[in-house]
Structures are given as structure tokens and as C-alpha cells.
Protein backbone atom coordinates (compact mmCIF):
# COMPACT_ATOMS: atom_id res chain seq x y z
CA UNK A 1 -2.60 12.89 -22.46
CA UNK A 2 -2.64 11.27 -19.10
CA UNK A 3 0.82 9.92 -18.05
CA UNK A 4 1.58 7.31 -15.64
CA UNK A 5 4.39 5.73 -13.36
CA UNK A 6 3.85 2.08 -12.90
CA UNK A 7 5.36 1.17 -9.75
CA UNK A 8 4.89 -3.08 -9.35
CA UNK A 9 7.89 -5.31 -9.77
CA UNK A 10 5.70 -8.36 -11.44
CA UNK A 11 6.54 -8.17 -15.46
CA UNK A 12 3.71 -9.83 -15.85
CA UNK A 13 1.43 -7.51 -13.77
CA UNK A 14 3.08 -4.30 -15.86
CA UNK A 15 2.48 -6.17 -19.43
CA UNK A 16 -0.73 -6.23 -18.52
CA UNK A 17 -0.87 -2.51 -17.08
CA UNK A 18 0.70 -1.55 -20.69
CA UNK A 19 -1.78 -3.58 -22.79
CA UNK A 20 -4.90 -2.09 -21.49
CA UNK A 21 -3.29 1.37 -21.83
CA UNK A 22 -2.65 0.46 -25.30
CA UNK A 23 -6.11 0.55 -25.72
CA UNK A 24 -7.08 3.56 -25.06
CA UNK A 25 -6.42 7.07 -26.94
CA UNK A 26 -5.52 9.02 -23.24
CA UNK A 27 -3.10 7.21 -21.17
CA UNK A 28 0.37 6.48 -21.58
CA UNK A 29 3.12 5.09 -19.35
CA UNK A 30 5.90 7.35 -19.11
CA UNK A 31 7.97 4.87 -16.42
CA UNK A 32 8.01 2.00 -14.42
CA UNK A 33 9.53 1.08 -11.65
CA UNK A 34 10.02 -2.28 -9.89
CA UNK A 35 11.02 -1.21 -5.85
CA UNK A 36 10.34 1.46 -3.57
CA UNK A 37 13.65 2.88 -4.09
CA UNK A 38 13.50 2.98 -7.49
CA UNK A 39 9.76 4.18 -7.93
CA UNK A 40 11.09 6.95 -6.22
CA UNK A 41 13.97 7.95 -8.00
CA UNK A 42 12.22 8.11 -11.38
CA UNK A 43 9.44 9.86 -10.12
CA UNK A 44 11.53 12.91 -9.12
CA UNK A 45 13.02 12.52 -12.89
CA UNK A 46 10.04 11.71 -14.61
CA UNK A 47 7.25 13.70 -14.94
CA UNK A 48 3.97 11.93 -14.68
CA UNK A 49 0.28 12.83 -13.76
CA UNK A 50 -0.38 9.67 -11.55
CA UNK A 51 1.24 6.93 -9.98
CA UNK A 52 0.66 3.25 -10.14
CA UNK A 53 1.57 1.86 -6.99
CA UNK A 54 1.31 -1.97 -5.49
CA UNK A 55 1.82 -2.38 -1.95
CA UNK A 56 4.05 -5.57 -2.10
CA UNK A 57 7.27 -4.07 -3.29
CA UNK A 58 11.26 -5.94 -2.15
CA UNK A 59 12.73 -3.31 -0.16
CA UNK A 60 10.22 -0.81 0.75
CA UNK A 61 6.65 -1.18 2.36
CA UNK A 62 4.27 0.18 -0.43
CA UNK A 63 2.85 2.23 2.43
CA UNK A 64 6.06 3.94 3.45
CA UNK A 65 6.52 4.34 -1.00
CA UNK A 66 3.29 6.29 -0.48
CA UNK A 67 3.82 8.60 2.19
CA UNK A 68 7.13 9.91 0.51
CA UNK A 69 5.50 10.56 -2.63
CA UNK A 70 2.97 12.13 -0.92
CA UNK A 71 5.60 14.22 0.93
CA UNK A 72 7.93 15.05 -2.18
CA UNK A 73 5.22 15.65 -4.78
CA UNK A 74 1.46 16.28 -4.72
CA UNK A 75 1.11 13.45 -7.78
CA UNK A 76 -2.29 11.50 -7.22
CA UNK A 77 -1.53 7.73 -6.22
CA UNK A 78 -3.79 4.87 -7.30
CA UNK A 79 -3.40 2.01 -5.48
CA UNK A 80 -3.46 -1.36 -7.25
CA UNK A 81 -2.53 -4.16 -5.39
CA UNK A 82 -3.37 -8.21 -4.60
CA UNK A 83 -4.90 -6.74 -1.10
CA UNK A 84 -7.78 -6.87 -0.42
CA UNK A 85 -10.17 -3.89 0.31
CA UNK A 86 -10.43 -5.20 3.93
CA UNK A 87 -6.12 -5.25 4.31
CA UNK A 88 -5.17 -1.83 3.41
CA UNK A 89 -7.81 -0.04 1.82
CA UNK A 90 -8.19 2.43 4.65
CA UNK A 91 -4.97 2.71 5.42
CA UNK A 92 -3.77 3.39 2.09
CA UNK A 93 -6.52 6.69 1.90
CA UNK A 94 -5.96 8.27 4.95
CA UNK A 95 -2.02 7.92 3.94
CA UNK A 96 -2.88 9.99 1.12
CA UNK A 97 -3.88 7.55 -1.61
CA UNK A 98 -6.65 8.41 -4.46
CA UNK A 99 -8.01 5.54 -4.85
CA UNK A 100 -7.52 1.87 -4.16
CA UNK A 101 -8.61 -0.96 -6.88
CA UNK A 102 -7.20 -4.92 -6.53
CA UNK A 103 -5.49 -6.64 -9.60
CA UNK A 104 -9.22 -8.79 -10.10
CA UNK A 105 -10.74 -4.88 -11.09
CA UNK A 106 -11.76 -5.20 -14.96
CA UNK A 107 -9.63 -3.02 -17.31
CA UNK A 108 -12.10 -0.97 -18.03
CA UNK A 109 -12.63 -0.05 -14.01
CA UNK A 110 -8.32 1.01 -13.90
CA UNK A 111 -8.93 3.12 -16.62
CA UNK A 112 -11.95 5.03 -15.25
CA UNK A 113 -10.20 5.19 -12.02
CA UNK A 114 -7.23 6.65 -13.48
CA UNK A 115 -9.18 9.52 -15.31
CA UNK A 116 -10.74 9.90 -11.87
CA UNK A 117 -8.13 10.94 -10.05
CA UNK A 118 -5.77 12.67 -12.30
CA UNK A 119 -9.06 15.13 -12.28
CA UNK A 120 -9.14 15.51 -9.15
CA UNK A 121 -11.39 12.91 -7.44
CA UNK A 122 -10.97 9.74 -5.51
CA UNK A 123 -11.55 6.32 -6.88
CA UNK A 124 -13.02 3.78 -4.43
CA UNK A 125 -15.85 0.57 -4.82
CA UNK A 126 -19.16 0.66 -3.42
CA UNK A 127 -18.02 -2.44 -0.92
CA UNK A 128 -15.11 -0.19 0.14
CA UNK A 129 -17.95 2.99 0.96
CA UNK A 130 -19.72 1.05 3.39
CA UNK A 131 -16.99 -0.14 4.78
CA UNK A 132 -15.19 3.40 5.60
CA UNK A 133 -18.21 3.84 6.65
CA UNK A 134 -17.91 1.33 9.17
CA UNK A 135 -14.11 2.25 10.38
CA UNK A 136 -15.91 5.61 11.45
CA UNK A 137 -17.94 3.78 14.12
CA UNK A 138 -16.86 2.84 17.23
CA UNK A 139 -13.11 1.04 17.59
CA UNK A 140 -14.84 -1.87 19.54
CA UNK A 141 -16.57 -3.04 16.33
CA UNK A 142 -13.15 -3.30 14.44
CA UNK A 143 -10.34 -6.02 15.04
CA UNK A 144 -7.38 -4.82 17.25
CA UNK A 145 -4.53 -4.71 14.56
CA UNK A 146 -6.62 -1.74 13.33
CA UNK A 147 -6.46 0.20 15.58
CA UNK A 148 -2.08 -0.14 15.16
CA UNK A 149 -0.80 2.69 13.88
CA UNK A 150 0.46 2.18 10.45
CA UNK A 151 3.98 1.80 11.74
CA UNK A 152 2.91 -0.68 14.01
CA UNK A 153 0.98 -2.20 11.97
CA UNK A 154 3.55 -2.33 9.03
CA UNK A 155 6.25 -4.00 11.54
CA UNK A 156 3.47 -6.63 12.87
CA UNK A 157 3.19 -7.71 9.50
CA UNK A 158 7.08 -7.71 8.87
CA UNK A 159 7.26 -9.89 12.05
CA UNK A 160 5.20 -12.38 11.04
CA UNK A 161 6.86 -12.89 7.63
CA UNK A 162 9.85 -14.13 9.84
CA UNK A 163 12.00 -11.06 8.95
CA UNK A 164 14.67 -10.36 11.91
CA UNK A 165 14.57 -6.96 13.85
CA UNK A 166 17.93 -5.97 11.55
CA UNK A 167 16.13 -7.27 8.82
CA UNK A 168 12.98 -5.10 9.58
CA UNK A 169 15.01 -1.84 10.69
CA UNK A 170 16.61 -1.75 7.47
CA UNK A 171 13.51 -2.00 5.06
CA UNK A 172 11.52 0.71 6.91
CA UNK A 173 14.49 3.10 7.62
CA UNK A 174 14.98 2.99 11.45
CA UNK A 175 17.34 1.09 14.19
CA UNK A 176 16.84 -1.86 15.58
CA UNK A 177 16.69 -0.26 19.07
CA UNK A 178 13.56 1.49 17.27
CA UNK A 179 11.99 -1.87 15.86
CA UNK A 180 12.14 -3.23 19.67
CA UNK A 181 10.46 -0.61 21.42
CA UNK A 182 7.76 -1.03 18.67
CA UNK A 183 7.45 -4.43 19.32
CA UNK A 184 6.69 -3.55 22.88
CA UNK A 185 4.00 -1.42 21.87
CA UNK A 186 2.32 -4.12 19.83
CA UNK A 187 3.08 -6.35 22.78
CA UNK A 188 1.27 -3.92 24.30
CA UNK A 189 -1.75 -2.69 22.33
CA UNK A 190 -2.83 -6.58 21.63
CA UNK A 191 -2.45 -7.93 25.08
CA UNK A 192 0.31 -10.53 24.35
CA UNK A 193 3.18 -11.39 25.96
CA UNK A 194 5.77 -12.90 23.32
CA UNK A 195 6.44 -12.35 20.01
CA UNK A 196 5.46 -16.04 19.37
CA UNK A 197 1.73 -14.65 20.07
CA UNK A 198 2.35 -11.91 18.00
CA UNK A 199 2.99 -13.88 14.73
CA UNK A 200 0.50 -16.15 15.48
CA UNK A 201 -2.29 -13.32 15.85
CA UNK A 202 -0.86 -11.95 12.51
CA UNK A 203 -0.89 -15.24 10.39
CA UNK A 204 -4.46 -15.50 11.59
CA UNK A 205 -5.90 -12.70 10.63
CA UNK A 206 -4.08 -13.04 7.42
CA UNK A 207 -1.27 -10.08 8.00
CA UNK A 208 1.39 -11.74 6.87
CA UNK A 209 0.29 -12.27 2.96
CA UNK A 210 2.10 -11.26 -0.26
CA UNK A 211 5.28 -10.45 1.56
């Protein structure tokens, strides 16, 4: 029996996620978990074989969520989230993830991706191949926000949600003395000069969704 750790703070979203595992004769949801924070603390009390993880969680970026579970335990992470392939697929893999599938994925697609990964494999689309594909060629061929780091690019994003330096410092962990010499970077990296510009260039590009 495969267990699993939903980790999405939409009731609706985990009704569904419980449904289609009702379905099947393998899977099982042992937990869920509605915030960073708390995806966290039931993981290290509940034992699972995968987690369920969106990205667009109240106090912690699903990211950072990531990374520490990556850290604590070695438990496979499938992404499932309203972002698209083109947002945070990469990201998401090289910060550890085992696959990455968006909420539009057919049922029968999550549950084949689960199985995937609990055995040991990764779990990506054929549109998502080509484009890692792609991110391996050279950096002038990609758009500048990746080629942030994923802190930087994690605080752009915060930024132009209209969330204050405090605000920002205190979701991701850090001091605000920290958040301002990242926005310097950015300032930096992207050849701007306020953080006006920085906003805009992230509301363009379509950064600042499903925060």
C-alpha cells in the first residue's frame, strides 16, 4: 500500500485528491496538511511513502516546503500545483522534486505518477522534456528571472504580490536587512533601478500569480 501526505490548503483540491484515491486498490492518504508549517510537522509524525505538495501554500513558499523535506527526509515529492510547467517546473526538480503534474492532469495521470515515484523514478510530461531540454542551452535563450536563483527568484515574486520587506522576511525565514540586500541583487541581475520596475517586470511575465 502506497501512502501519501497531501500537502494543499484548498478542501476542495484535497476532496478531490481523496476521491480518485478512493478508486484505486494501492494508495491511501495517511495525512494532510494545509501550510508549510504544518505539512512539515506531520510529516516527521506521520509516516508516508510520498508527498503531495502544491506550491501556493499561506505561510511558507512551496519551494522552501520542498527543500526541508528534502533535507529532513529522503520521502519522494510530487509536485501538484496550478503552475504551470513553464513557472516552476524546473525549479521544483533541481530542488529535489520527483515529478511535477498541474491540477488540469487527468486522475488517471496522478495516479501513475504517484506509483512512479514511490518506485523510484521521476514523473514529468513530454512538453516538460523538451523543455529541460531547452533550460540546458545557452542562458541567452531563456528570460532573465531564470536565471535568479531560487531565493531571488522566490522574493521577486513575493515583491510583486505587494508583500512588505517584514512581511517577506518573515515567510521565508530571514531579516529584513537580508530581504534588502536581495533586492539589490535583483536590482542588479535585471538591470533596473527601483523596485517599481521590479514589480512591473514580475506582473508581466506573470510572477506574481496564485499568491
Amino acid at each position: 500500500m502506497i501512502d501519501v501526505l497531501v500537502v494543499d490548503d484548498h478542501p476542495i483540491v484535497r476532496q478531490g485528491l481523496r476521491e480518485i484515491v478512493a478508486a484505486t486498490d494501492d494508495i491511501r492518504i495517511v495525512g494532510e496538511a494545509t501550510s508549510g508549517r504544518e505539512a512539515l510537522e506531520r510529516l516527521r509524525a506521520t509516516r508516508c511513502d510520498v508527498v503531495l505538495l502544491d506550491l501556493s501554500l499561506p505561510d511558507v513558499d512551496g519551494l522552501e516546503v520542498l527543500k526541508r523535506v528534502r533535507l529532513e527526509r529522503r520521502t519522494p515529492v510530487l509536485v501538484l500545483t496550478m503552475h504551470s510547467e513553464d513557472e516552476f517546473a524546473v525549479r521544483a526538480l533541481r530542488a529535489g522534486a520527483s515529478g511535477y503534474l498541474t491540477k488540469e492532469s487527468a486522475p488517471a495521470e496522478l495516479v501513475s505518477a504517484v506509483r512512479k515515484v514511490v518506485g523510484g523514478g521521476r514523473y514529468i510530461s513530454v512538453a516538460l522534456a523538451e523543455r529541460l531540454a531547452a533550460y540546458l542551452g545557452p542562458e541567452a535563450d531563456r528570460p532573465a528571472h531564470e536565471r535568479l536563483s531560487d531565493r531571488e527568484y522566490q522574493i521577486l515574486r513575493l515583491m510583486a504580490a505587494g508583500k512588505t520587506k517584514k512581511v517577506i522576511a518573515g515567510e521565508l525565514g530571514l531579516s529584513p536587512k537580508t530581504v534588502a540586500t536581495y533586492r539589490v541583487r535583483l536590482l542588479e541581475k535585471l538591470g533596473m533601478r527601483t523596485s517599481a520596475e521590479l514589480t512591473a517586470y514580475a506582473i508581466r511575465h506573470g510572477l506574481n500569480r496564485f499568491l
